[in-house]
Each structure stands twice: as structure tokens, then as C-alpha cells.
Protein backbone atom coordinates (compact mmCIF):
# COMPACT_ATOMS: atom_id res chain seq x y z
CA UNK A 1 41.58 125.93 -107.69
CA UNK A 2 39.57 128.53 -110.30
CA UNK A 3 36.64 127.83 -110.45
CA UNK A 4 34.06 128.90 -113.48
CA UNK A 5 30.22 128.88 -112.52
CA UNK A 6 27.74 129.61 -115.92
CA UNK A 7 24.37 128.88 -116.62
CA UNK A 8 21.93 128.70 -119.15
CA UNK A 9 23.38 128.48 -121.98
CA UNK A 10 19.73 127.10 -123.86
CA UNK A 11 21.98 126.29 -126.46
CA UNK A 12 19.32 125.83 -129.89
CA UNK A 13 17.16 128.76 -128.44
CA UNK A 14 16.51 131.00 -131.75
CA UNK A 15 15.68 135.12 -131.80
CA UNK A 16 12.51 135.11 -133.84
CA UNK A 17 12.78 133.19 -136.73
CA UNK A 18 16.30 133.72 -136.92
CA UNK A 19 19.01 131.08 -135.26
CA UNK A 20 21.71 131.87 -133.57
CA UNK A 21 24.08 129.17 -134.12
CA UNK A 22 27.13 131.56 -135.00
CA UNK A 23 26.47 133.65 -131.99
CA UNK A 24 26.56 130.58 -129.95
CA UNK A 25 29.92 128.67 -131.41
CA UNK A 26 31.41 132.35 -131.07
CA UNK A 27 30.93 132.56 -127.47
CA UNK A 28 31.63 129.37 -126.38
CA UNK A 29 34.78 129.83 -128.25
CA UNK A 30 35.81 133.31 -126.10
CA UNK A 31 34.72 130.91 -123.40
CA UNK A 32 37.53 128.54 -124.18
CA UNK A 33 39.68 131.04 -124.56
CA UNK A 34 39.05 132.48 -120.61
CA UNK A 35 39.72 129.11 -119.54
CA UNK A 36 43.08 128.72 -121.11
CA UNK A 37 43.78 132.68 -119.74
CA UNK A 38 42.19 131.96 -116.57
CA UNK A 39 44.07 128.34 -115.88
CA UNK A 40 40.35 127.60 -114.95
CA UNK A 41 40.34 123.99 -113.68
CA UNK A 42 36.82 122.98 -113.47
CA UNK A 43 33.51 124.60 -114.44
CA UNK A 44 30.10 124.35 -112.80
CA UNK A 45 27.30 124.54 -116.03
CA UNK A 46 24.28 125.06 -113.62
CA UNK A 47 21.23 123.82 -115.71
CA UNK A 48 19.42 124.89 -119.03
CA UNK A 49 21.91 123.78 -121.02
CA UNK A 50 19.75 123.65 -123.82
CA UNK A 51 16.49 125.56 -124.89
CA UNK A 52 14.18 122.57 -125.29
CA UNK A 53 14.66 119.11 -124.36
CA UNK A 54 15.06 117.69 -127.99
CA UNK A 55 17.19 120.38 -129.17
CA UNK A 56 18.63 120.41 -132.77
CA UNK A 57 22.06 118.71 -134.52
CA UNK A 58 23.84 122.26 -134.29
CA UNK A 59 23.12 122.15 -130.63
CA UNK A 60 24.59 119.21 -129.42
CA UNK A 61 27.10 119.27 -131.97
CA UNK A 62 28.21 123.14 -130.29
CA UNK A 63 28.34 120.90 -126.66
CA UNK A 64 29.68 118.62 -127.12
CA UNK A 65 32.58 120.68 -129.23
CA UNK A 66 32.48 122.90 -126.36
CA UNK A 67 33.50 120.18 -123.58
CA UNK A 68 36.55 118.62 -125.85
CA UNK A 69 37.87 122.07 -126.29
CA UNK A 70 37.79 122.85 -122.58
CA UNK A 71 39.31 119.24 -121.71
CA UNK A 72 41.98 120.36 -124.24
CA UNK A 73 42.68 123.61 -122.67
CA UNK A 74 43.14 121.82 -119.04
CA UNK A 75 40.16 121.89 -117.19
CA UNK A 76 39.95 118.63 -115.33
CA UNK A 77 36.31 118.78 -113.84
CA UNK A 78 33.07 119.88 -114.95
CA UNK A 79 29.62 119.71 -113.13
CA UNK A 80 26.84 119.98 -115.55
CA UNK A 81 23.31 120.15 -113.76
CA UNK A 82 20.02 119.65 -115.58
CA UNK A 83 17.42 122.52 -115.89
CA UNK A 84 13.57 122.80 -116.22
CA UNK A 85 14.15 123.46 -120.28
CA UNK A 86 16.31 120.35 -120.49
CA UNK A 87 15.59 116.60 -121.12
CA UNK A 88 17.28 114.61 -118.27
CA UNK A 89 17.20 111.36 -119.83
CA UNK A 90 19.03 113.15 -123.03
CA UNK A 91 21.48 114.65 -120.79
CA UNK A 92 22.73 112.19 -119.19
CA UNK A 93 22.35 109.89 -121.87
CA UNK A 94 26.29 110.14 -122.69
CA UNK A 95 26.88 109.96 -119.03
CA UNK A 96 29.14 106.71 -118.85
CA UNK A 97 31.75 108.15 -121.10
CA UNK A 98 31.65 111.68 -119.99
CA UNK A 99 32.56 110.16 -116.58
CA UNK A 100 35.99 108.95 -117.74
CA UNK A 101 36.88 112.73 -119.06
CA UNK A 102 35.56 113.87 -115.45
CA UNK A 103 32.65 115.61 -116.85
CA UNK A 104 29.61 115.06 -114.16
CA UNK A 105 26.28 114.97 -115.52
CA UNK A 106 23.56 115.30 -112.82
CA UNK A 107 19.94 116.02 -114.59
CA UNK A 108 17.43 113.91 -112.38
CA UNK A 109 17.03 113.70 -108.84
CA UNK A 110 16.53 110.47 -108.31
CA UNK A 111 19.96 109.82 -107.71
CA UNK A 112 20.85 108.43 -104.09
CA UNK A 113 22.92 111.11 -102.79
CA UNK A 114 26.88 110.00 -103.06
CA UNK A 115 26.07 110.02 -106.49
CA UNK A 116 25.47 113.34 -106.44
CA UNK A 117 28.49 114.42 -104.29
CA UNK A 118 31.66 115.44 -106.87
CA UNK A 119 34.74 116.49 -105.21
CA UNK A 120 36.92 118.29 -106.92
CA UNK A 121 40.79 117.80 -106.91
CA UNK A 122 43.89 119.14 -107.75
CA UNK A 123 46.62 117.71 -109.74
CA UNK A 124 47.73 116.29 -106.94
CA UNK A 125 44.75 114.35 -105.75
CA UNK A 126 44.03 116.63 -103.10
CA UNK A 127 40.71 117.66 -102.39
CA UNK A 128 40.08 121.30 -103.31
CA UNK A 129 36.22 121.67 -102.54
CA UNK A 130 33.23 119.58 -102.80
CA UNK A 131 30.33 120.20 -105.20
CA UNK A 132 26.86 119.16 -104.05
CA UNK A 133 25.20 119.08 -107.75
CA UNK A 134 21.52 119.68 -107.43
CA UNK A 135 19.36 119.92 -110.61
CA UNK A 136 16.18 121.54 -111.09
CA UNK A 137 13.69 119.68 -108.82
CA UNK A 138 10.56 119.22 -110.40
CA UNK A 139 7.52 118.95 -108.13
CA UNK A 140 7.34 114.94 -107.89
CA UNK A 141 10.26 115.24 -106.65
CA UNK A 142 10.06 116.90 -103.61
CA UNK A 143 6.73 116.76 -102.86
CA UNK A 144 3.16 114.44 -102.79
CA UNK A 145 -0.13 116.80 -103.07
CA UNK A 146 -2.85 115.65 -100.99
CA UNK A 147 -6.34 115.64 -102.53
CA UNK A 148 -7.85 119.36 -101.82
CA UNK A 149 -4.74 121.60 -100.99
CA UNK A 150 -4.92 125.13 -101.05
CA UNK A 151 -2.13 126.80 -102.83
CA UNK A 152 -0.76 128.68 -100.15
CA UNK A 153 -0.31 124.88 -98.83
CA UNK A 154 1.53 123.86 -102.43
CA UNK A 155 4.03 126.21 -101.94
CA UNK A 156 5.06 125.88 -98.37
CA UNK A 157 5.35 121.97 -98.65
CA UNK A 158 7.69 122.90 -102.13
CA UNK A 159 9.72 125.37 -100.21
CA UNK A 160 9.97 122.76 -97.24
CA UNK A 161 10.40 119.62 -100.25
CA UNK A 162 13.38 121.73 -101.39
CA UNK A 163 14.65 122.87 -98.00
CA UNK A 164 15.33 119.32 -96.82
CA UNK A 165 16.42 117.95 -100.49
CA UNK A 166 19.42 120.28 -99.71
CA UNK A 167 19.55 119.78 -95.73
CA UNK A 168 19.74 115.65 -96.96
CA UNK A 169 22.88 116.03 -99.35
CA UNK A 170 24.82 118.45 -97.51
CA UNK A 171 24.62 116.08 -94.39
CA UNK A 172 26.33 113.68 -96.48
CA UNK A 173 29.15 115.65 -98.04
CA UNK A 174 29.69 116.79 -94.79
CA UNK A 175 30.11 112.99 -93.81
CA UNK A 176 31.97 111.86 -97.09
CA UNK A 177 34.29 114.98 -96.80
CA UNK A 178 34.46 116.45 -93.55
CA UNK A 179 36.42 120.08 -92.95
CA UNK A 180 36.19 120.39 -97.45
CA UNK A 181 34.77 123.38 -98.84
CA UNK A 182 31.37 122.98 -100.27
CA UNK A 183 29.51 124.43 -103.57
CA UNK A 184 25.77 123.40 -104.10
CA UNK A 185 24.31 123.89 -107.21
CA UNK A 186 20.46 124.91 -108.30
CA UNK A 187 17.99 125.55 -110.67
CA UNK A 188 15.46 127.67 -108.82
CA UNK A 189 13.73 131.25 -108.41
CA UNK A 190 15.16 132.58 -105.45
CA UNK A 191 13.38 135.20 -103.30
CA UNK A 192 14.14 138.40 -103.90
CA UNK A 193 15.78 137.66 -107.37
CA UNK A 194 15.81 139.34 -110.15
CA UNK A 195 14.41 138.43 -113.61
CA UNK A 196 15.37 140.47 -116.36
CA UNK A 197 14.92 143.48 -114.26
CA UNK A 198 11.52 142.33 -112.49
CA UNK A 199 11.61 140.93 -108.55
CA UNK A 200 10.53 136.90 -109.10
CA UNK A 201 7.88 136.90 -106.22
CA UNK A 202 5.08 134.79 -105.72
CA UNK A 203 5.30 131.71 -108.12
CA UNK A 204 5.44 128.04 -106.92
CA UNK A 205 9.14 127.70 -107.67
CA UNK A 206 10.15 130.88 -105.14
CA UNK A 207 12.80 129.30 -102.63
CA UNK A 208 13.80 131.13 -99.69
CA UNK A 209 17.71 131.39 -99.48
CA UNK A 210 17.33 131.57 -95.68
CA UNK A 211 15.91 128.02 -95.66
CA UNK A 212 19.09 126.51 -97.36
CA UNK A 213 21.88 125.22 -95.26
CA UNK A 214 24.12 128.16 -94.09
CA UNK A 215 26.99 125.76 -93.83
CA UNK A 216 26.89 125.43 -97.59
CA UNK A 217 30.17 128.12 -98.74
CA UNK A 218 29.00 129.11 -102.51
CA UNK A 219 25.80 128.46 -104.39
CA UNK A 220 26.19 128.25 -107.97
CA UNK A 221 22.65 128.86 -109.31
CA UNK A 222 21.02 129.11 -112.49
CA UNK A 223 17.05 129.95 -113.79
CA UNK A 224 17.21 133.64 -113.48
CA UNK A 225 18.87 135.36 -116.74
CA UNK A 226 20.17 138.21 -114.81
CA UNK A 227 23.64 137.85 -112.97
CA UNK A 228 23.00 138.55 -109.50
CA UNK A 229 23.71 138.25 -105.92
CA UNK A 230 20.94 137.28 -104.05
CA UNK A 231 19.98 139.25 -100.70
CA UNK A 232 23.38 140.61 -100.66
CA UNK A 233 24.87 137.34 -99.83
CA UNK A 234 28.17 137.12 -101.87
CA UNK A 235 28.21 133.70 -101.55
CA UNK A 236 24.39 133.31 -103.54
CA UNK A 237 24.85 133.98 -106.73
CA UNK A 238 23.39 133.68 -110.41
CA UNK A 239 25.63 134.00 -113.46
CA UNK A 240 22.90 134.71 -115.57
CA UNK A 241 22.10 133.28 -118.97
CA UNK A 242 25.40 133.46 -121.70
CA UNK A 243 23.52 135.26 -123.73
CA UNK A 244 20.37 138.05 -124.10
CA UNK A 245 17.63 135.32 -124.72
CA UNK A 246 15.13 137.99 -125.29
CA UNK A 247 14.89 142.35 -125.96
CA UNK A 248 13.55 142.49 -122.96
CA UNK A 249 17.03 141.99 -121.41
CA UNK A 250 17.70 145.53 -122.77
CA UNK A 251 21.20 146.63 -122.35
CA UNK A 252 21.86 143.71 -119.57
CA UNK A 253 25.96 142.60 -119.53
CA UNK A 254 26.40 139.55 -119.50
CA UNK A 255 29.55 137.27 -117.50
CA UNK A 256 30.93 134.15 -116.08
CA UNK A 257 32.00 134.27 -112.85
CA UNK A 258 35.20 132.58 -111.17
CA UNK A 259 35.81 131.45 -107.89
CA UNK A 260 38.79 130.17 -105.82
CA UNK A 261 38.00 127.65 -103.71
CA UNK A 262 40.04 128.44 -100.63
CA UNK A 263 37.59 131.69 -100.68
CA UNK A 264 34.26 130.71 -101.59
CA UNK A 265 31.85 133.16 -99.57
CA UNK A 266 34.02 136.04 -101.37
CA UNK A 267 32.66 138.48 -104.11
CA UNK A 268 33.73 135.83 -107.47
CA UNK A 269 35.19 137.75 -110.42
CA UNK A 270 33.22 138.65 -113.17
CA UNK A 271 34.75 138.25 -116.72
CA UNK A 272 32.23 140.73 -119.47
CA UNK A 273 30.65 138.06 -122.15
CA UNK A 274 31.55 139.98 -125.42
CA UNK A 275 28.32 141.03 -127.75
CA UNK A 276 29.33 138.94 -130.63
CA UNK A 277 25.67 140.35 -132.13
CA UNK A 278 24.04 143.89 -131.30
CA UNK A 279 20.80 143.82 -129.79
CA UNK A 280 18.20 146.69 -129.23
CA UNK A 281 15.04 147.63 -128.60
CA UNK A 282 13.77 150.81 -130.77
CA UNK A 283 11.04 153.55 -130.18
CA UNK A 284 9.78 156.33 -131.72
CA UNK A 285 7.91 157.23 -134.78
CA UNK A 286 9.09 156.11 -138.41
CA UNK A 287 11.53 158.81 -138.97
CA UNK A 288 13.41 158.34 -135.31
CA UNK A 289 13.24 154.31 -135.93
CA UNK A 290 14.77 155.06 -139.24
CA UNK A 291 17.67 156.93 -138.42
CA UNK A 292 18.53 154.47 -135.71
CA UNK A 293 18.48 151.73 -138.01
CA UNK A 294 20.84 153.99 -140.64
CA UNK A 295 23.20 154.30 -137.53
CA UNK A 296 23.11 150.93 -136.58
CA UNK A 297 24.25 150.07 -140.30
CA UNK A 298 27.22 152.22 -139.68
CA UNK A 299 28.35 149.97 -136.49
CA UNK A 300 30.81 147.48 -136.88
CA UNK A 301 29.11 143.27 -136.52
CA UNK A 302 25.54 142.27 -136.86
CA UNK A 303 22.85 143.77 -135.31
CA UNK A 304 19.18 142.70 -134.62
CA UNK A 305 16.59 144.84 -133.27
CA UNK A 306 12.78 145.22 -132.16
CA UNK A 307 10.59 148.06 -133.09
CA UNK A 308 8.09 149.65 -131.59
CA UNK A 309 6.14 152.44 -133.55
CA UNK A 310 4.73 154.89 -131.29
CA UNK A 311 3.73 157.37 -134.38
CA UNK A 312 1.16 157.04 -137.07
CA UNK A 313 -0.24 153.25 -137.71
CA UNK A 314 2.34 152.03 -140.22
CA UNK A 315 0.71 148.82 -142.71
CA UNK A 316 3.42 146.02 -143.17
CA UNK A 317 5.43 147.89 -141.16
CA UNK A 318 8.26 144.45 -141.07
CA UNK A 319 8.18 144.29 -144.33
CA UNK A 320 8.62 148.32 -144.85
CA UNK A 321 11.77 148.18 -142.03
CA UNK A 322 12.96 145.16 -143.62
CA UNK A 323 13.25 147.06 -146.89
CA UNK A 324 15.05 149.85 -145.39
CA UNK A 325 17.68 147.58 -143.93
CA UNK A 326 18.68 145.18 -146.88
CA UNK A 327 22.39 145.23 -147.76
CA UNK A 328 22.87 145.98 -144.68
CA UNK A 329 23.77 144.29 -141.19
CA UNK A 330 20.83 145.11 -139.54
CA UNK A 331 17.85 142.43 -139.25
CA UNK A 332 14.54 143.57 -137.80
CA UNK A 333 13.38 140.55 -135.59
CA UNK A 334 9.47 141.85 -134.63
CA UNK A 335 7.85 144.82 -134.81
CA UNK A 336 4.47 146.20 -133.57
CA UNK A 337 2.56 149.41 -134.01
CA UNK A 338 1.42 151.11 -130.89
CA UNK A 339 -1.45 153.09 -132.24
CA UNK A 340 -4.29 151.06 -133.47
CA UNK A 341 -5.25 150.72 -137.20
CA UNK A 342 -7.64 153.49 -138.24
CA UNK A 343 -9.61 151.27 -140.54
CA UNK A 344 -10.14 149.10 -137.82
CA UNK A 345 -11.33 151.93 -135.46
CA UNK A 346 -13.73 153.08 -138.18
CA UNK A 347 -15.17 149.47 -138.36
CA UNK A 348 -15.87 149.18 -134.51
CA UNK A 349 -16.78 152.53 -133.87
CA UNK A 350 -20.62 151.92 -134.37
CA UNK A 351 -21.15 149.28 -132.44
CA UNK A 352 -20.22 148.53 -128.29
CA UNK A 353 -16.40 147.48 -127.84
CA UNK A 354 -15.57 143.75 -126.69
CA UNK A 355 -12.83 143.72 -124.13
CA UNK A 356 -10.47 141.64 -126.47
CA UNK A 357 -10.49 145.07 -128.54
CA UNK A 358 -9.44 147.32 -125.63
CA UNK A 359 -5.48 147.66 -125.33
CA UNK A 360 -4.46 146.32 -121.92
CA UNK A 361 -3.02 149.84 -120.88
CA UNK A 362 -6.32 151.89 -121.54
CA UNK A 363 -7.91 149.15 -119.52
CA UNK A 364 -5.23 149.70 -116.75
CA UNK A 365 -5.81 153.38 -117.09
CA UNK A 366 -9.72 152.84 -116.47
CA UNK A 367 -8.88 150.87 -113.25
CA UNK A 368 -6.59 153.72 -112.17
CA UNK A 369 -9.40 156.03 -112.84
CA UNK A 370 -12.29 154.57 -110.56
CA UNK A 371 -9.48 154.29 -107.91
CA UNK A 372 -8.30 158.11 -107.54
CA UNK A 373 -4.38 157.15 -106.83
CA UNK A 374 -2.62 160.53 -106.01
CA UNK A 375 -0.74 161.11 -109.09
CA UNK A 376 2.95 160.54 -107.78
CA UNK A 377 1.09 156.35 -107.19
CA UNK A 378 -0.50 156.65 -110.29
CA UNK A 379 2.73 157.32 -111.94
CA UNK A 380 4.50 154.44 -110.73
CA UNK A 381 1.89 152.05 -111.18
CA UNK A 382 1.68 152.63 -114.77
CA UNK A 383 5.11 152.47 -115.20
CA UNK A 384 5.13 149.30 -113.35
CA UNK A 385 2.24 147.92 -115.72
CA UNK A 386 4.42 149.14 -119.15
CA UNK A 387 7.30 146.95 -117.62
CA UNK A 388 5.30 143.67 -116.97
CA UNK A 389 3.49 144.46 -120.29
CA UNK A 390 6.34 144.90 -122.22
CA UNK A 391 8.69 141.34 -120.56
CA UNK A 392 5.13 139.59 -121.51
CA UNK A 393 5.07 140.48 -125.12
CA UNK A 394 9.20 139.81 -125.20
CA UNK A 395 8.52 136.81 -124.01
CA UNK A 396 5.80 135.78 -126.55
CA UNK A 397 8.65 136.97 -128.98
CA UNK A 398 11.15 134.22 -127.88
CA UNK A 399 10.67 131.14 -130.13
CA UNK A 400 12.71 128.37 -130.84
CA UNK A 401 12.70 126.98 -134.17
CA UNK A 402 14.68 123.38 -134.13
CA UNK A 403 16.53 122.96 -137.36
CA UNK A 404 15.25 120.58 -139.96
């Protein structure tokens, strides 16, 4: 049996100000059109299927168009987990009748366990593998927090909450389907993981993969954007999000990956997402940013880009790139001046500076100062700081406007 394991989708999620809703029905159309290629029989949606947990009309409407198309095309099962972005009392509110088309919806975990345990057949009837659907645990789920605990505490009794969540409904495939082979979903940061190009280390929701069951033969796992294998385990793997969600993705690929059950713990194949809309992130001074943009014009489909000035402090400069790109198929989403605005200098230059007027990187570069790193260290700190700097203000960028 093929196999197709995605992951948030955050179907609703907007770019700016600007929607995405074409960019979204045009994917999930290519998407139908792997499964049909593919003879995919059943697909494994592992959590954030949308953005926010009310999401818009155009949304749902895309989902649920999405699921009769891939019925239509022949896929006979579908796991669809719930994420930390989604509602799971709206996802599973169409549960009942999704159930009849074989379409598992699993958003809480407050399920006992056999309802969480989907096998998977063929045509025949036989069993082809077994899929342990795990959504994203939220912390009352795992977990009680005694009056006074220390946070190193917090997150060893969530990594051992989530640890025997998993060690629980394994045990019980294992008894329900003995010898079958067995996919567990999640909605988690994994150790070691990637996100967006950064290591995910040291929040609340970092899981060990070494404390999962190692009798488990494929994790299907969402949460991290990037697709990814995680600790060079073949078998632990992220498809990433379906689309960029932000600029900070930079020139990330995106897939789906398919499996075949008889050989789960094998490298999946990666199918390339098509860019159904450009993105890009541009530097340089007004005259580089504007011959980008005039090149961009020239490319064939829409494109949508983020600016950073690094020359001379530009007023309006939006509104002045915006201008430069109309009747054209270019769309400046954001865009920020790196130098600060002289009038604004001249106003604070008699009097002491506050710290909210200080640019984080000259603060960084202060700090760098009093410490004496050799300059090789002080290299790679700073470009460390410009990359966490940089995903922060992306991520302020990221909005999602729900239509009216």
C-alpha cells in the first residue's frame, strides 16, 4: 500500500495582508493529481490543518473539496490528526460522517486508545499496516503540575507525559494487531529538529525521539515546517508544511512524502510541491532592490517578496516599491529600512538614548565588545544573532487575516 504522509497545511493562513486562497486550491489540486499518478491509497494529514482554530469559509470549503476529490481519485483511508493551531472540537465536528468515507479524524486525546488505533487495509480486507494517530498533546494532557515546580521539572515530567502516551497506545496496537506494521503519528518539536533552518532546542514541547517506542516502524510527524529526518533515523520524519508560511523559509523545497508499507523504516520518496507563487526575500540598496523587482516582473506567475533596505533611509518606502511594481506581477508584502531615520537621529541626539531606541544588533555588538571573543567566535555569533533576529521579525510578519 502507498502511503502519503503531509502536514500542515494551516489552510486560511494569509502572507501579510494578502490571502492565499488560490495558492492553496492550486496545490491541493497538484496534490490530487499525485494521488491519482501515485495510486496513493491512504494519506496521513499529521496536524495543523488549519492556521487558526476558527478558520474562514474559503478554508473549510478548500478541505473539505480537497477530501471528496481524493475519495474520487481512490484513496480509501485518510488519518487526519489535530495540531496546536487547530480547534479539536471543530475538527472533529464532522467526524460521524467522515467515518463512513474512511476518513479518521483524531484531534483530542481524550480518546480511550482503540479509538485511536486505524488499520489500514487493502482492497481485499487485508491488513496493510496499522496507524497509531496521535494529535498534538497539549499539557493537561499528559501531565498535572504540582504547586512550586521548577522548570527543568516541567519539562522532564512532559517528555516522560509524552513518552508513556505513546508507550500506552502502541501496547495496544500491538495487542489489537499483532505481527502488523505500525505508523504513529505526532505533533511535536523533536530534538535535534530543524525549524526553518534553526535547531528547535530547549522549549517545553522538545521530545526526545530516543524515548519513543523503537518498535514503532514510521513516524509521520508534523510541527516543524522544514521536511526532515530526524537524527538520521529514516524512519522519523517531518514532511514539512505544504507551503512557505513565512520569508524566512527562504528558498526551502517543499514535498509530500510516500511510503510503502511493507518497507516502512526505508528512506520514503519525496515528490517536489510546485511554487504555484514566487517568494523572496530582497537586499540591497534602492537601486539593487529595484532591478530585482524589474526581473522578477519578467518571470513567468506571481511573485511576492520582502525588502530589506540596507542603503540610505528610504520614507514610505512600501508605498514607493509598491509604485514601482503596479501592472505588474510582483506584490511587495513588508518592507523595512535598515538604517535608522536621520530626522529621528537628529531628535535624540541631545539627550541620553533609552534602550527601546538602540537596534538589537548594536546592542549585541556592545555585549561582544566587553567580552573580547577572538574574531573567528565573534564572527559566528553575530551571524548566529542576524539569523534568530531575522526568523523573529518573519515571524511577526506572518498574520492571518480571516475573511469577512
Amino acid at each position: 500500500m502507498k502511503i502519503l504522509h503531509t502536514s500542515d497545511w494551516h489552510l486560511g493562513a494569509a502572507l501579510g495582508m494578502e490571502k492565499r486562497t488560490s495558492e492553496f486550491r492550486q496545490t491541493l489540486d497538484w496534490l490530487v493529481e499525485v494521488l491519482a499518478a501515485e495510486s496513493v491509497s491512504a494519506i496521513i494529514l499529521a496536524g495543523d490543518v488549519f492556521d487558526n482554530g476558527m478558520p474562514p469559509n474559503y478554508a473549510t470549503n478548500l478541505y473539505y473539496r480537497f477530501l471528496m476529490n481524493a475519495c474520487e481519485v481512490g484513496v480509501r483511508h485518510m488519518v487526519i490528526i489535530g495540531g496546536n493551531h487547530d480547534s479539536a472540537s471543530f475538527l472533529e465536528a464532522p467526524k460521524p460522517v467522515l467515518s463512513r468515507l474512511n476518513i479518521h479524524v483524531v484531534a483530542a486525546a481524550d480518546l480511550d486508545d482503540d479509538a485511536r488505533i486505524v488499520p489500514l487495509r487493502e482492497a481485499d480486507g487485508s491488513i496493510a499496516c496499522v496507524v497509531c494517530a496521535v494529535p498534538y498533546l497539549r499539557d493537561r494532557d499528559i501531565r498535572t503540575a504540582p504547586e512550586g515546580e521548577s522548570a527543568r521539572d516541567a519539562v522532564s515530567r512532559r517528555q516522560q507525559g509524552v513518552a508513556d502516551f505513546y508507550r500506552t497506545i502502541v501496547k495496544r496496537a500491538r495487542e489489537l494487531y499483532p505481527g502488523a506494521p505500525l505508523i504513529a503519528t505526532g505533533h511535536f518539536f523533536a530534538t535535534g529538529g530543524r525549524a526553518g533552518g534553526a535547531f528547535a532546542a530547549g522549549t517545553l514541547d522538545n521530545i526526545p525521539i530516543g524515548l519513543l517506542p523503537e518498535t514503532v516502524d514510521y513516524y509521520a510527524l508534523g510541527h516543524l515546517h522544514t521536511m526532515q529526518c530526524v537524527e538520521k533515523r529514516d524512519h522519523v520524519r517531518y514532511s514539512g508544511s505544504l507551503l512557505r508560511m513565512s520569508f524566512a523559509q527562504g528558498d526551502e523545497n517543499k514535498a509530500v512524502l510516500i511510503l510503502d508499507s511493507k518497507e516502512l523504516r526505508r528512506a520514503p520518496q519525496a515528490i517536489p510541491i510546485p511554487e504555484f507563487v514566487h517568494m523572496e526575500r530582497i537586499e540591497g540598496d534602492l537601486n539593487a532592490i529595484q532591478a530585482r523587482l524589474e526581473a522578477l516582473a519578467h518571470r513567468d506567475g506571481p511573485s511576492r517578496v520582502h525588502v530589506e533596505n540596507t542603503g540610505n533611509f528610504e520614507p514610505n518606502l512600501l508605498q514607493k516599491l509598491g509604485a514601482l511594481c503596479e501592472n505588474t506581477s510582483v506584490r511587495v508584502i513588508s518592507a523595512r529600512n535598515t538604517a535608522a531615520n536621520p530626522a529621528v537621529l537628529a531628535r535624540r541626539s541631545d539627550r541620553p538614548r533609552k534602550l527601546q531606541e538602540i537596534q538589537p544588533e548594536e546592542l549585541f555588538l556592545r555585549v561582544l565588545d566587553r567580552t573580547e571573543r577572538p574574531p573567528e567566535r565573534r564572527a559566528a555569533l553575530l551571524a548566529e544573532f542576524r539569523a534568530v533576529v531575522s526568523a523573529a521579525r518573519e515571524k511577526q510578519l506572518k498574520t492571518a487575516e480571516p475573511e469577512p
